[in-house]
Protein backbone atom coordinates (compact mmCIF):
# COMPACT_ATOMS: atom_id res chain seq x y z
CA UNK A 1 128.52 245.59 127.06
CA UNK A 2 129.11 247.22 123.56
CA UNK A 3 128.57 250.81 125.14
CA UNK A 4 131.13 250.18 127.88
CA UNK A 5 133.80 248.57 125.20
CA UNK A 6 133.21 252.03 122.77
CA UNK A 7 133.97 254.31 126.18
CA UNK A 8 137.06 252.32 126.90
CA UNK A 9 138.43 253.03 123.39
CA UNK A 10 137.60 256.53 123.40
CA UNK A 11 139.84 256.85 126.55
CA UNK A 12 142.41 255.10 124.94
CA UNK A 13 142.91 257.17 121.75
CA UNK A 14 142.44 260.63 124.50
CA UNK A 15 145.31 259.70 126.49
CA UNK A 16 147.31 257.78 123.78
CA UNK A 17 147.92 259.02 120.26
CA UNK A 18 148.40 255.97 117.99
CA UNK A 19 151.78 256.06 116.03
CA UNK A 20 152.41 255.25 112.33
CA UNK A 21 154.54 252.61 111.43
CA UNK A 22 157.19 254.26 110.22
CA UNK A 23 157.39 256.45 113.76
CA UNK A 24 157.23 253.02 115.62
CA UNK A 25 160.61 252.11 113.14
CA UNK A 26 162.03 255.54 113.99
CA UNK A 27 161.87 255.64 117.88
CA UNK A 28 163.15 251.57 117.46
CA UNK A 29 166.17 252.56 115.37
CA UNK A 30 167.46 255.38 117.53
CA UNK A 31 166.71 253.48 120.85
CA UNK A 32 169.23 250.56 118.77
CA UNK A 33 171.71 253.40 118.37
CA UNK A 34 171.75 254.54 121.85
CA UNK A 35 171.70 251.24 122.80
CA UNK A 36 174.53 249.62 120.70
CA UNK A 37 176.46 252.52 119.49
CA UNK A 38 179.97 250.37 118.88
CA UNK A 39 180.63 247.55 116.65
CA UNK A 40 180.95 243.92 118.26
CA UNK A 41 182.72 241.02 117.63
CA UNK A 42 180.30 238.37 116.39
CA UNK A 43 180.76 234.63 115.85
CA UNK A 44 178.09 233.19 113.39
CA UNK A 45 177.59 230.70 111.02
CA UNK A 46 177.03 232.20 107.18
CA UNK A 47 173.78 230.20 105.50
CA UNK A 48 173.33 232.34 102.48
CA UNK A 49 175.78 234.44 100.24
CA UNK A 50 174.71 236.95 97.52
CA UNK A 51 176.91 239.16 96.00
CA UNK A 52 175.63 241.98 93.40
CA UNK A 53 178.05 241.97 90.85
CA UNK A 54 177.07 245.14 89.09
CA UNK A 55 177.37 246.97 93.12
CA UNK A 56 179.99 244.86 94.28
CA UNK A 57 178.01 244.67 97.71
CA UNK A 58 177.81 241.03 99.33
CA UNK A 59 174.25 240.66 101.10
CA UNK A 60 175.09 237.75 103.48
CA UNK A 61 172.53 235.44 105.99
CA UNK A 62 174.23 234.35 109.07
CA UNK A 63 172.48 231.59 111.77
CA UNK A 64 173.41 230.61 115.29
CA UNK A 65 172.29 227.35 115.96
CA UNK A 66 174.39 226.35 118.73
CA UNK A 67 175.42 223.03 119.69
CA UNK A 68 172.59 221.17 118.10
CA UNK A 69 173.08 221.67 114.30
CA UNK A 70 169.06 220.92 113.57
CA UNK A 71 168.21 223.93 115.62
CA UNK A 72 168.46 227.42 114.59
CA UNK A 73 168.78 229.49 117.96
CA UNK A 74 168.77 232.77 115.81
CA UNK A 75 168.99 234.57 112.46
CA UNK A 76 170.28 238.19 110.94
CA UNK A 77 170.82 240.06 107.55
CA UNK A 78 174.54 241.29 107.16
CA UNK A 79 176.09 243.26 104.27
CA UNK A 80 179.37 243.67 103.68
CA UNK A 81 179.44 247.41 101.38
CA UNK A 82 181.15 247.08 97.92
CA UNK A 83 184.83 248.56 98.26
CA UNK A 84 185.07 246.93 101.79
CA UNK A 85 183.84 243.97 100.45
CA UNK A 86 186.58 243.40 97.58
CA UNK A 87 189.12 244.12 100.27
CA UNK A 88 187.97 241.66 103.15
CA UNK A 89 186.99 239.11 100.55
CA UNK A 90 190.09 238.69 99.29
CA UNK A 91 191.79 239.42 102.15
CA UNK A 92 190.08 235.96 103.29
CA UNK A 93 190.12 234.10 100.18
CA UNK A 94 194.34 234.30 100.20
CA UNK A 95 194.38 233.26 104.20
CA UNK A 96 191.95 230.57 104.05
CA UNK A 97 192.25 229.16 100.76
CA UNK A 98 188.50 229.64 100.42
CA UNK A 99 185.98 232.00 99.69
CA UNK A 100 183.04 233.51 101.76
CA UNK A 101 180.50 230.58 101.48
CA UNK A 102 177.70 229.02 102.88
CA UNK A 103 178.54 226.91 105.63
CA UNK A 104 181.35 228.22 107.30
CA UNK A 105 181.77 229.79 110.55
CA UNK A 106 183.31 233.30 110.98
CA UNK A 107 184.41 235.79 113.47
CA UNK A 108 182.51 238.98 112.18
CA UNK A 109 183.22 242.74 113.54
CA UNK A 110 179.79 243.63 112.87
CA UNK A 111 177.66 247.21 113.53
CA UNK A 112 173.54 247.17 114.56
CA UNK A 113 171.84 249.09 112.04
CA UNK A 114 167.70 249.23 111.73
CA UNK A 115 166.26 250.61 109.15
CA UNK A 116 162.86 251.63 108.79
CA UNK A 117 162.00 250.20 105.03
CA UNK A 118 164.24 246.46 105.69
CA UNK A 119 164.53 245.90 109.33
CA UNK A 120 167.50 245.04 111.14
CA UNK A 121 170.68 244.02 109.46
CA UNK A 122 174.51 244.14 110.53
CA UNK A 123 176.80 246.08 109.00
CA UNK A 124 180.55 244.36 108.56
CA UNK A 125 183.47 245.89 109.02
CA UNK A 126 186.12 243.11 109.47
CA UNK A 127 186.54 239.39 109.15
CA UNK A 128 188.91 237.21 111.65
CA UNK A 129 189.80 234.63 109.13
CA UNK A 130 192.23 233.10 111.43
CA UNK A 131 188.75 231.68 113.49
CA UNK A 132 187.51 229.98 110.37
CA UNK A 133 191.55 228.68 109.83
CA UNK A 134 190.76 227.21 112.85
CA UNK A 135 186.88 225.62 112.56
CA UNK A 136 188.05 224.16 109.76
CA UNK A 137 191.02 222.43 111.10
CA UNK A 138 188.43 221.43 113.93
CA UNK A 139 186.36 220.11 111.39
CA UNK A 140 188.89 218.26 109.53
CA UNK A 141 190.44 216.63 112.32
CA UNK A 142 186.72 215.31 113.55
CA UNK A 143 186.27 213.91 110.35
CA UNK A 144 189.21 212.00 110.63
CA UNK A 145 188.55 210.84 113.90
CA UNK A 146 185.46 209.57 112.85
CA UNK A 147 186.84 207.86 109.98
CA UNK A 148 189.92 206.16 111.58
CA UNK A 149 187.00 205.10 114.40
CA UNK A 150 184.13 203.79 111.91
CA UNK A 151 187.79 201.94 110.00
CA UNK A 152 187.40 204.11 106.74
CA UNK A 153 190.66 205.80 107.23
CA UNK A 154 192.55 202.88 105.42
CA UNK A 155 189.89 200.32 104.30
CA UNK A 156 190.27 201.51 100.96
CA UNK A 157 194.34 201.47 101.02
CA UNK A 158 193.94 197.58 101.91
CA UNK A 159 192.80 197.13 98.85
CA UNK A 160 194.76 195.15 96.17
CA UNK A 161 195.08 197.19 93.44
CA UNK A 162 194.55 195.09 89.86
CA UNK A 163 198.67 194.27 88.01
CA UNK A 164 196.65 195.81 84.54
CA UNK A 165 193.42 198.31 85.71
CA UNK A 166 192.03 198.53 81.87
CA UNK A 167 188.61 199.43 83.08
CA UNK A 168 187.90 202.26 84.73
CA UNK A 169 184.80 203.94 86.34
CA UNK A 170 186.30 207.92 85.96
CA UNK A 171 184.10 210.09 88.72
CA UNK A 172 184.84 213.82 87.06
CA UNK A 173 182.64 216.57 85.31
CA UNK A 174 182.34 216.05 81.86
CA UNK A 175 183.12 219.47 80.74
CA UNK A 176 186.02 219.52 83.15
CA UNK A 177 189.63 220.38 81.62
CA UNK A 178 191.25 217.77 83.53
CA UNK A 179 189.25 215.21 82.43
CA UNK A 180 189.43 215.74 78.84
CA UNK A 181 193.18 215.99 79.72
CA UNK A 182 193.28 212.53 81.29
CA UNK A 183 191.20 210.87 78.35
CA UNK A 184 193.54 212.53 75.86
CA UNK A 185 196.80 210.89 77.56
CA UNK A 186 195.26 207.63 77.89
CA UNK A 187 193.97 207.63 74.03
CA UNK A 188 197.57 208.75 72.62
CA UNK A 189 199.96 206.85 74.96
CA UNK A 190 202.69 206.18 73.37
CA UNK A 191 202.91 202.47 73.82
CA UNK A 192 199.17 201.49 72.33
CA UNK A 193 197.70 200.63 75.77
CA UNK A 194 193.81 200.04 75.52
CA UNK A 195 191.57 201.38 78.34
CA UNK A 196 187.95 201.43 78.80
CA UNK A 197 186.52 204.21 80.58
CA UNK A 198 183.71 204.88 81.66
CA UNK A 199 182.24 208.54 82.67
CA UNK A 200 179.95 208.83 85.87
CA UNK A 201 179.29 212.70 85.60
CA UNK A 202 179.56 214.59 89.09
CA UNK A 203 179.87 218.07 89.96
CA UNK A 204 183.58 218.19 91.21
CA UNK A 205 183.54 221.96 92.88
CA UNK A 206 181.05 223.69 95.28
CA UNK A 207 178.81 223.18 97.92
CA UNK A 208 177.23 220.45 95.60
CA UNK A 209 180.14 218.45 95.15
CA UNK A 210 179.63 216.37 98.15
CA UNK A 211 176.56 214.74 97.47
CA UNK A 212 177.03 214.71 93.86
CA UNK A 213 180.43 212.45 94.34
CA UNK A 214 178.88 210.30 97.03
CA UNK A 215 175.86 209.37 94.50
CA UNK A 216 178.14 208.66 91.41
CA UNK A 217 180.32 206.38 93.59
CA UNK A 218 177.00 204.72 94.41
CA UNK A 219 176.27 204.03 91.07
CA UNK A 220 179.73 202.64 90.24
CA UNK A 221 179.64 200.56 93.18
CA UNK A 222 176.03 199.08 91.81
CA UNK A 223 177.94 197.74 88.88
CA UNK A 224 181.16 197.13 90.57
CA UNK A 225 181.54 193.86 87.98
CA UNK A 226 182.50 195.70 85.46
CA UNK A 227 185.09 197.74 86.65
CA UNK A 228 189.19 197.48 88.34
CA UNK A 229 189.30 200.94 89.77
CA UNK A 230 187.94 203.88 90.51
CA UNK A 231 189.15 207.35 89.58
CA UNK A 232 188.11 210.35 91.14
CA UNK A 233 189.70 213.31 89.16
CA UNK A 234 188.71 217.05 89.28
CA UNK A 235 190.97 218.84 87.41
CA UNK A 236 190.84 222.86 86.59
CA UNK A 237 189.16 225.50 88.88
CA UNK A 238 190.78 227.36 91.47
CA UNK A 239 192.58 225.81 94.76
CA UNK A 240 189.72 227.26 97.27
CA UNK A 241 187.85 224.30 95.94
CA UNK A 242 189.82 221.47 97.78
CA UNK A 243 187.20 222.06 100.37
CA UNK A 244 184.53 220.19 99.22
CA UNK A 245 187.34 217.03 99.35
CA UNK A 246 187.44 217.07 103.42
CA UNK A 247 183.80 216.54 103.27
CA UNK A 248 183.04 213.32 105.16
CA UNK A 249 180.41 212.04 102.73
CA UNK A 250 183.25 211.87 100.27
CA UNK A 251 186.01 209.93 102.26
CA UNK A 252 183.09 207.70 103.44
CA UNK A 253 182.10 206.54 99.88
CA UNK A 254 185.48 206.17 99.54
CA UNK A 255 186.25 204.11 102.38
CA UNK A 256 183.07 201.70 101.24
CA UNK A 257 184.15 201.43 97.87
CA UNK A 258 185.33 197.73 97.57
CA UNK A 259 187.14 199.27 94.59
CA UNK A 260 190.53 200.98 95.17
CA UNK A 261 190.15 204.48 94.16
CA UNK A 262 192.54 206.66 92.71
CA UNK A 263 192.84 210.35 93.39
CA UNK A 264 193.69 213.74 91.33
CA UNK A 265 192.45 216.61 92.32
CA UNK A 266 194.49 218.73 90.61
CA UNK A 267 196.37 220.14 93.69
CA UNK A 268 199.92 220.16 94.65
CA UNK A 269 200.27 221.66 98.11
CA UNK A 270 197.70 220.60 100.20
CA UNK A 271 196.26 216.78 100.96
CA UNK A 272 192.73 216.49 100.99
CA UNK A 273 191.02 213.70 103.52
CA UNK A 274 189.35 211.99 99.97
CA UNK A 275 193.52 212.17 99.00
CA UNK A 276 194.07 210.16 102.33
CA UNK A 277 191.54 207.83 102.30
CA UNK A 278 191.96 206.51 98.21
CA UNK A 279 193.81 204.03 97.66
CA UNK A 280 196.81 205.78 95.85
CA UNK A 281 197.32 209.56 95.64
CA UNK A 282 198.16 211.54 92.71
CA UNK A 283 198.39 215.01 92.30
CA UNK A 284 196.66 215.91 89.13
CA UNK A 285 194.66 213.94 86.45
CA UNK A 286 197.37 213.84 84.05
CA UNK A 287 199.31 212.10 86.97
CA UNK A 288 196.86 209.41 87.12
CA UNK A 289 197.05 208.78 83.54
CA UNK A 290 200.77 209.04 83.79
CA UNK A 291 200.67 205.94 87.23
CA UNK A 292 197.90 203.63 84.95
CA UNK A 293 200.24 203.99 81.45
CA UNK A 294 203.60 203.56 83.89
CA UNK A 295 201.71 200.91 85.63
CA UNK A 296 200.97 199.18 82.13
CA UNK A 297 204.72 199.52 81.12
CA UNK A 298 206.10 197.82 84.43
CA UNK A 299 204.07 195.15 83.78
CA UNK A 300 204.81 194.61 80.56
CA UNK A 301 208.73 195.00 81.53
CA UNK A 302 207.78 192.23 84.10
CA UNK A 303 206.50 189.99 81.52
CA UNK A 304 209.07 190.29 79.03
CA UNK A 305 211.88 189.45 81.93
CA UNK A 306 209.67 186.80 83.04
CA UNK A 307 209.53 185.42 79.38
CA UNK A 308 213.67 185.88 79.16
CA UNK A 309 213.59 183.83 82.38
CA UNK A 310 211.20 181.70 81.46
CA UNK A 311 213.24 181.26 77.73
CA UNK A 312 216.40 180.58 79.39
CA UNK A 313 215.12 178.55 82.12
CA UNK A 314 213.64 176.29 79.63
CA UNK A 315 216.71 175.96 77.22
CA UNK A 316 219.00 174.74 80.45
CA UNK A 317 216.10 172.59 81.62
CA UNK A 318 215.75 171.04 78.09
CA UNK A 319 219.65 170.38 77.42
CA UNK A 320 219.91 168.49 81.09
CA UNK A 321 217.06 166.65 80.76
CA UNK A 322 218.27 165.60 77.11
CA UNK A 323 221.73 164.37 78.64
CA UNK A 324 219.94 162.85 81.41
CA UNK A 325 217.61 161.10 79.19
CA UNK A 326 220.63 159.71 77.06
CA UNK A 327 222.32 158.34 79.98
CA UNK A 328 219.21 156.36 81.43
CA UNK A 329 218.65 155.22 77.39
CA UNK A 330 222.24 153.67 77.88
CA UNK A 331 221.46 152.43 81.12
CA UNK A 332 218.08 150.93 79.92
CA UNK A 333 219.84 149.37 77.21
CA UNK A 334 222.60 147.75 79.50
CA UNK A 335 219.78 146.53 81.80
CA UNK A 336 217.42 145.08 79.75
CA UNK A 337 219.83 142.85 77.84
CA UNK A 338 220.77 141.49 81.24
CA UNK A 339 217.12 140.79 82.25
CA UNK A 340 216.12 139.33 79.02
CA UNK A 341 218.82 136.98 78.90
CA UNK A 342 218.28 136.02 82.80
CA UNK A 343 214.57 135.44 82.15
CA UNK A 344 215.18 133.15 79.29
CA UNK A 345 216.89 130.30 81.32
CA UNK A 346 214.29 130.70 83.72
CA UNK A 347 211.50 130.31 81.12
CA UNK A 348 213.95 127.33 79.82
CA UNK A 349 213.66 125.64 83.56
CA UNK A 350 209.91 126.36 84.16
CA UNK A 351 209.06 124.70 80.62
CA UNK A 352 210.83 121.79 81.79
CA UNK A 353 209.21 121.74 84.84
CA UNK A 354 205.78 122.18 83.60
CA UNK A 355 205.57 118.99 81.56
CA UNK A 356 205.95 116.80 84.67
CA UNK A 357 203.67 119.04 87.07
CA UNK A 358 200.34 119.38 85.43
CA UNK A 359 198.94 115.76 86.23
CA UNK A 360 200.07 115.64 90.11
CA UNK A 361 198.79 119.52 90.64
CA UNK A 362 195.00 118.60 88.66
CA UNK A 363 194.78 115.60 91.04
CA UNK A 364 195.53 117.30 94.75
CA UNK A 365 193.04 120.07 93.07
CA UNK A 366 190.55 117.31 92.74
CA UNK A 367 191.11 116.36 95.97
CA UNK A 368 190.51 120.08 97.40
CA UNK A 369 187.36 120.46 95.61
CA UNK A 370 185.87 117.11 96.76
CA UNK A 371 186.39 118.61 100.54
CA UNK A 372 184.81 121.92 99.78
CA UNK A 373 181.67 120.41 98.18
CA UNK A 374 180.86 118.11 101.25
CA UNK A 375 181.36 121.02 103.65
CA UNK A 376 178.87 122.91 101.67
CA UNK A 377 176.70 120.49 101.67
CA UNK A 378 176.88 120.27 105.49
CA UNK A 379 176.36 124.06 106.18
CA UNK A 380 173.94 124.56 103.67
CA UNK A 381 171.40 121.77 105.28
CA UNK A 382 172.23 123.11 109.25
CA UNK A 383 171.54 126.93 108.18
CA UNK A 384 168.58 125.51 106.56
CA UNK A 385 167.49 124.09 109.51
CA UNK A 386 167.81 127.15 111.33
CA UNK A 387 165.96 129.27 109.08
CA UNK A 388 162.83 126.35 109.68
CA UNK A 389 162.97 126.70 112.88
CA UNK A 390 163.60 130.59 113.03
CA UNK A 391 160.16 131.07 110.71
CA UNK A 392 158.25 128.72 112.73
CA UNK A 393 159.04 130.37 115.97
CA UNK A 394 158.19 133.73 113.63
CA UNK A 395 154.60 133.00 112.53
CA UNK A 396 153.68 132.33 116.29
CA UNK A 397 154.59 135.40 117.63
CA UNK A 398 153.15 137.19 114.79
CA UNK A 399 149.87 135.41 115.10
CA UNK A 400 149.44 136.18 119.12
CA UNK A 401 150.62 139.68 118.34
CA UNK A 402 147.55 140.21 115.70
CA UNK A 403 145.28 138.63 117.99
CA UNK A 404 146.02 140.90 120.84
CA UNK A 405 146.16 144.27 118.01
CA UNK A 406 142.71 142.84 116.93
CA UNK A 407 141.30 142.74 120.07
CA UNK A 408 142.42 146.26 121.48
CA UNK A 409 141.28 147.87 118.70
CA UNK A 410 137.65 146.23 118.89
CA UNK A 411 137.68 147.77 122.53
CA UNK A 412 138.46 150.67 121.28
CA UNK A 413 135.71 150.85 118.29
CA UNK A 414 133.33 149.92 120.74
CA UNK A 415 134.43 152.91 122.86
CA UNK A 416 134.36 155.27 120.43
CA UNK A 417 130.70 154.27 119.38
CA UNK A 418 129.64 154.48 123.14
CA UNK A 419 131.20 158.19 123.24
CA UNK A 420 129.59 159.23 119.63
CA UNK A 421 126.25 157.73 121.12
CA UNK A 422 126.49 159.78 124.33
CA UNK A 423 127.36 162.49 122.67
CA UNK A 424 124.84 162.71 119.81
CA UNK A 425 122.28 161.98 122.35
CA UNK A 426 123.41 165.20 124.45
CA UNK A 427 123.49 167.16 121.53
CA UNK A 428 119.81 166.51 120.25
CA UNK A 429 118.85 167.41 123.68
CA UNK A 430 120.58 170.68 123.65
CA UNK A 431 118.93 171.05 120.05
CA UNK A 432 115.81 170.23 121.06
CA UNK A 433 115.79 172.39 124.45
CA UNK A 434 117.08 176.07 122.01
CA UNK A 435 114.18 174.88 119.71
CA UNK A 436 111.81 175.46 122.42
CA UNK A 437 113.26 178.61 123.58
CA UNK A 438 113.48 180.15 120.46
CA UNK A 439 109.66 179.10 119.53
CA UNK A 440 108.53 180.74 122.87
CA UNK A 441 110.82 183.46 121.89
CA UNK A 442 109.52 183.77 118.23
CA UNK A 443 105.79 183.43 119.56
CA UNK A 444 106.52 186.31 122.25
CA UNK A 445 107.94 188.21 119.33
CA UNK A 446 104.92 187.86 117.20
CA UNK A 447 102.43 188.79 119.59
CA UNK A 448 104.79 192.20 120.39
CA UNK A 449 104.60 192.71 116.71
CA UNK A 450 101.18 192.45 116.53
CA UNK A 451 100.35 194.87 119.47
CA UNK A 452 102.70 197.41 118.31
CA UNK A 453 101.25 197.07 114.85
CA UNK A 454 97.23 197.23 116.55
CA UNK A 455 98.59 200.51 117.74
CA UNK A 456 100.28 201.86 114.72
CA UNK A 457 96.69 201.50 113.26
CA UNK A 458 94.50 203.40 115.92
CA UNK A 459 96.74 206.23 115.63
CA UNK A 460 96.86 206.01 111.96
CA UNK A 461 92.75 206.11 112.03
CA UNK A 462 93.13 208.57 114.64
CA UNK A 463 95.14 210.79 112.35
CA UNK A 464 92.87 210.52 109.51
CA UNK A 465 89.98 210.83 111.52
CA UNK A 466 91.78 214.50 112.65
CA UNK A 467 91.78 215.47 109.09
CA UNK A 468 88.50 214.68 108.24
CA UNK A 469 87.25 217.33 106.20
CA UNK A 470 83.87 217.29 107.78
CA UNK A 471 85.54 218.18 111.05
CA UNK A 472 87.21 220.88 109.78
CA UNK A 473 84.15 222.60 108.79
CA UNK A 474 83.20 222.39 112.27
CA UNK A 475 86.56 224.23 113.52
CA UNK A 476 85.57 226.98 111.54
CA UNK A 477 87.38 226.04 108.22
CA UNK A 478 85.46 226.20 104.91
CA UNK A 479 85.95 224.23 101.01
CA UNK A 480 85.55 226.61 98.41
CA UNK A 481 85.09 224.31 94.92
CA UNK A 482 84.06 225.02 91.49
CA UNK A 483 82.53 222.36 89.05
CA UNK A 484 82.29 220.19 92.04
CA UNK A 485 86.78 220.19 92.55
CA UNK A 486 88.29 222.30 95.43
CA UNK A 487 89.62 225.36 94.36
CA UNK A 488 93.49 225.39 95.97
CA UNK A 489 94.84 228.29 93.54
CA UNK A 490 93.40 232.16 92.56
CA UNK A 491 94.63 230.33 88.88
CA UNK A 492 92.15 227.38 88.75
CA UNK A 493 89.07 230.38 88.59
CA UNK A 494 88.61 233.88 86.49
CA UNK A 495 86.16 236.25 87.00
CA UNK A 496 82.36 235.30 86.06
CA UNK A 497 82.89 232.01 87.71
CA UNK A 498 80.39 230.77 90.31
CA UNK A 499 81.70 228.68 93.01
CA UNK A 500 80.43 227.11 96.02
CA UNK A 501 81.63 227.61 99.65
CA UNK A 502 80.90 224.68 102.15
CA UNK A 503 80.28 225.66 105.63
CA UNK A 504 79.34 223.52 108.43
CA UNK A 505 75.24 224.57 108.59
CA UNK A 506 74.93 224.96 104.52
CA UNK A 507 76.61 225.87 101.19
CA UNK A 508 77.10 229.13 99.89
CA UNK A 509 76.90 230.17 95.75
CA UNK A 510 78.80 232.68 94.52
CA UNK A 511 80.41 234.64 91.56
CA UNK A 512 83.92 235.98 91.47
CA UNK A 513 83.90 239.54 90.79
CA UNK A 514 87.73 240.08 91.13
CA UNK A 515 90.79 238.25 92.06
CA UNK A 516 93.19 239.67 94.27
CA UNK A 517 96.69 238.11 94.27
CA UNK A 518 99.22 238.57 96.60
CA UNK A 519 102.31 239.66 95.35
């Protein structure tokens, strides 16, 4: 089989000259020439951007991965040369509002290029920016579709927003201009407001910022207790940022915060979806500072008019009531001289009534009490009665009751001690009839044992008898000993030695002469 395998491959190489690698990459990159000699209009998702900054190229990694985002249907290098590159990048920065990043989708005017050292690539020659205008729009709109149907869209806006937010859970990077802007405002208002903030650091800018604002809302929503509002400030850095804002893991925190959340992003033109879905709006972080102080103030103006109304309200409340109070004093006055003097001739009367009364009304009281004591006495001894005769009719049914109890329970011991009888009975007799089996079993087992062991033993003697060194001697085999031990090793003897060699018709004496070892 080997012989017929060897003339197949020397037939091979004969007819077919085996090509180097680099010749393979040759004939591939001008059949890729031939074959796609124009650029093409590509649509592609970008996964990866590098740019060299000392070159000025920008190396990018686009993906196709159709309509099922978790699958990747396909993958290609694509650089974009150095002075094209500061031309289309731009060029696409000032009509998107965004740079070149990872994850957005672009129309790409793209050439096939192999090469033998990195493979295939794309070359780029133009960017549609107007397609990503577009996916992006898409994008946004789904997102807000999504919210307005999961009711994020103005959850947060339904919110009621505290009279006098003091604390305040700030969402911003800590090194972030705006923010140090909006703590600086709030420390040196002019009015002496006192706020507590509170920094929850998150990266406010990038393909980062998403996840990074979701998890610090988290966190502020774990200790919600302490906190009126939210504020979600950014601050600084360039408008092509805003992106990040549409995200939908943003608006969603925002839309589960059961704080209301205030917004400034630091952009006036456009309205970002996390701008739409806060509670209030505001365009920068010094705004926001600017609403909470103004927000202070209006309260404070409410108060003091409230006070003034409440000062006023009171004096006018306090004068009527005094000249109300001094007309019913009058009145009072008037009144109870009247009374008084009316009630003193009726006193007069009723003391000169009350000397004749007392002995007539003690008498017909007498009387009354008399009645109610016999009528007592005559209900008292008929319930009585009653009661006799109620108990007596009692302790008869009681007694025939525990007569009958007694008696069905006595069946019903005697029952159970007929069952426990029957079935102890039946249970010695099973008991008694597994005994037996298992002693036959047992005694069966025993005398197995014993065989098997019976046989153990002849072969045992049979196997010693084998090895017998008698026996040997007869096969042919001889002992060699010296000093009356077997010799097993040329070590246990040296020459002049005399040894004995045990045959099977007689013993042999001899003297070693030399030793031969085998090496």
């Amino acid at each position: 089989m080997s012989q017929i395998f060897f003339r197949q491959t020397i037939v091979y190489e004969e007819q077919y000259a085996p090509l180097s690698l680099f010749e393979l990459h040759q004939q591939i990159r001008e059949e890729l020439e031939v074959a796609f000699p124009e650029s093409y209009w590509v649509v592609a998702e970008v996964a990866q951007v590098n740019v060299d900054k000392r070159k000025g190229h920008c190396y990018l990694t686009l993906v196709d991965k159709g309509d099922d985002a978790r699958q990747m249907l396909a993958q290609a290098r694509a650089t974009i040369w150095g002075t094209r590159y500061q031309m289309l990048g731009r060029y696409f920065e000032e009509k998107t509002g965004q740079p070149l990043k990872a994850g957005l989708k672009v129309l790409l005017q793209a050439s096939v290029r192999f090469h033998e050292l990195y493979g295939l690539s794309l070359d780029i020659s133009n960017i549609d920016p107007n397609y990503t205008i577009g996916d992006l729009a898409r994008q946004r709109q789904e997102t807000l579709k999504r919210l307005e149907a999961e009711g994020l869209l103005t959850a947060n806006k339904e919110l009621e927003l505290p009279l006098v937010p003091q604390r305040l859970a700030v969402i911003s990077s800590a090194t972030a201009a705006g923010y140090q802007d909006f703590i600086h405002q709030l420390l040196n208002n002019s009015y002496g407001y006192v706020f507590y903030t509170t920094l929850f650091p998150a990266v406010v800018q990038g393909n980062d910022s998403p996840a990074s604002v979701a998890a610090a809302m988290a966190r502020v929503i774990e200790e919600k207790e302490n906190f009126d509002i939210i504020i979600l400030i950014r601050g600084g850095g360039s408008q092509t940022d805003l992106s990040c804002f549409d995200d939908y893991k943003i608006a969603a925190a925002i839309g589960h915060s059961p704080l209301p959340v205030l917004t400034g992003i630091g952009h006036e033109r456009d309205e970002s979806i996390a701008d739409l879905v806060a509670h209030t709006r505001l365009k920068t972080p010094t705004a926001v500072a600017g609403y909470l102080i103004d927000r202070f103030r209006e309260a404070e103006e409410l108060a003091e008019g409230l006070y003034d109304s409440i000062r006023m309200f009171s004096a006018q409340q306090l004068k009527a009531t005094s000249d109300r109070l001094e007309r019913i004093s009058l009145r009072y006055n008037n009144n109870s001289r009247q009374l008084l003097q009316a009630n003193k001739e009726k006193l007069e009367q009723l003391s000169r009534g009350l000397l004749l009364k007392p002995k007539s009304f003690m008498e017909a009281q007498r009387h009354v009490v008399s009645d109610y004591e016999k009528e007592i006495n005559s209900e008292v001894k008929d319930l009585l009665h009653q009661r006799e005769k109620y108990l007596q009719e009692l302790s008869v049914c009681v007694e025939g009751k525990s007569q009958r109890y007694m008696h069905m329970k006595e069946h019903e011991l005697n029952h159970l001690v007929h069952c426990l009888e029957t079935e102890a009975k039946e249970k010695l007799q099973r008991s008694q009839i597994s005994f037996a089996k298992r002693s036959d079993k047992l005694e069966y087992g025993i005398q197995k044992k014993m065989q098997q062991e019976v046989h153990r033993l002849k072969l045992l003697e049979m196997s010693i008898e084998a090895n017998n060194p008698e026996k040997m001697l007869l096969r042919g085999y001889t002992l060699t000993l010296l000093n009356g031990r077997i010799v097993k090793s040329t070590k246990e003897v040296k020459s002049g030695d005399v040894v004995e060699t045990r045959m099977k018709d007689g013993t042999l004496h001899s003297m070693i002469v030399n030793i031969d070892k085998d090496e």
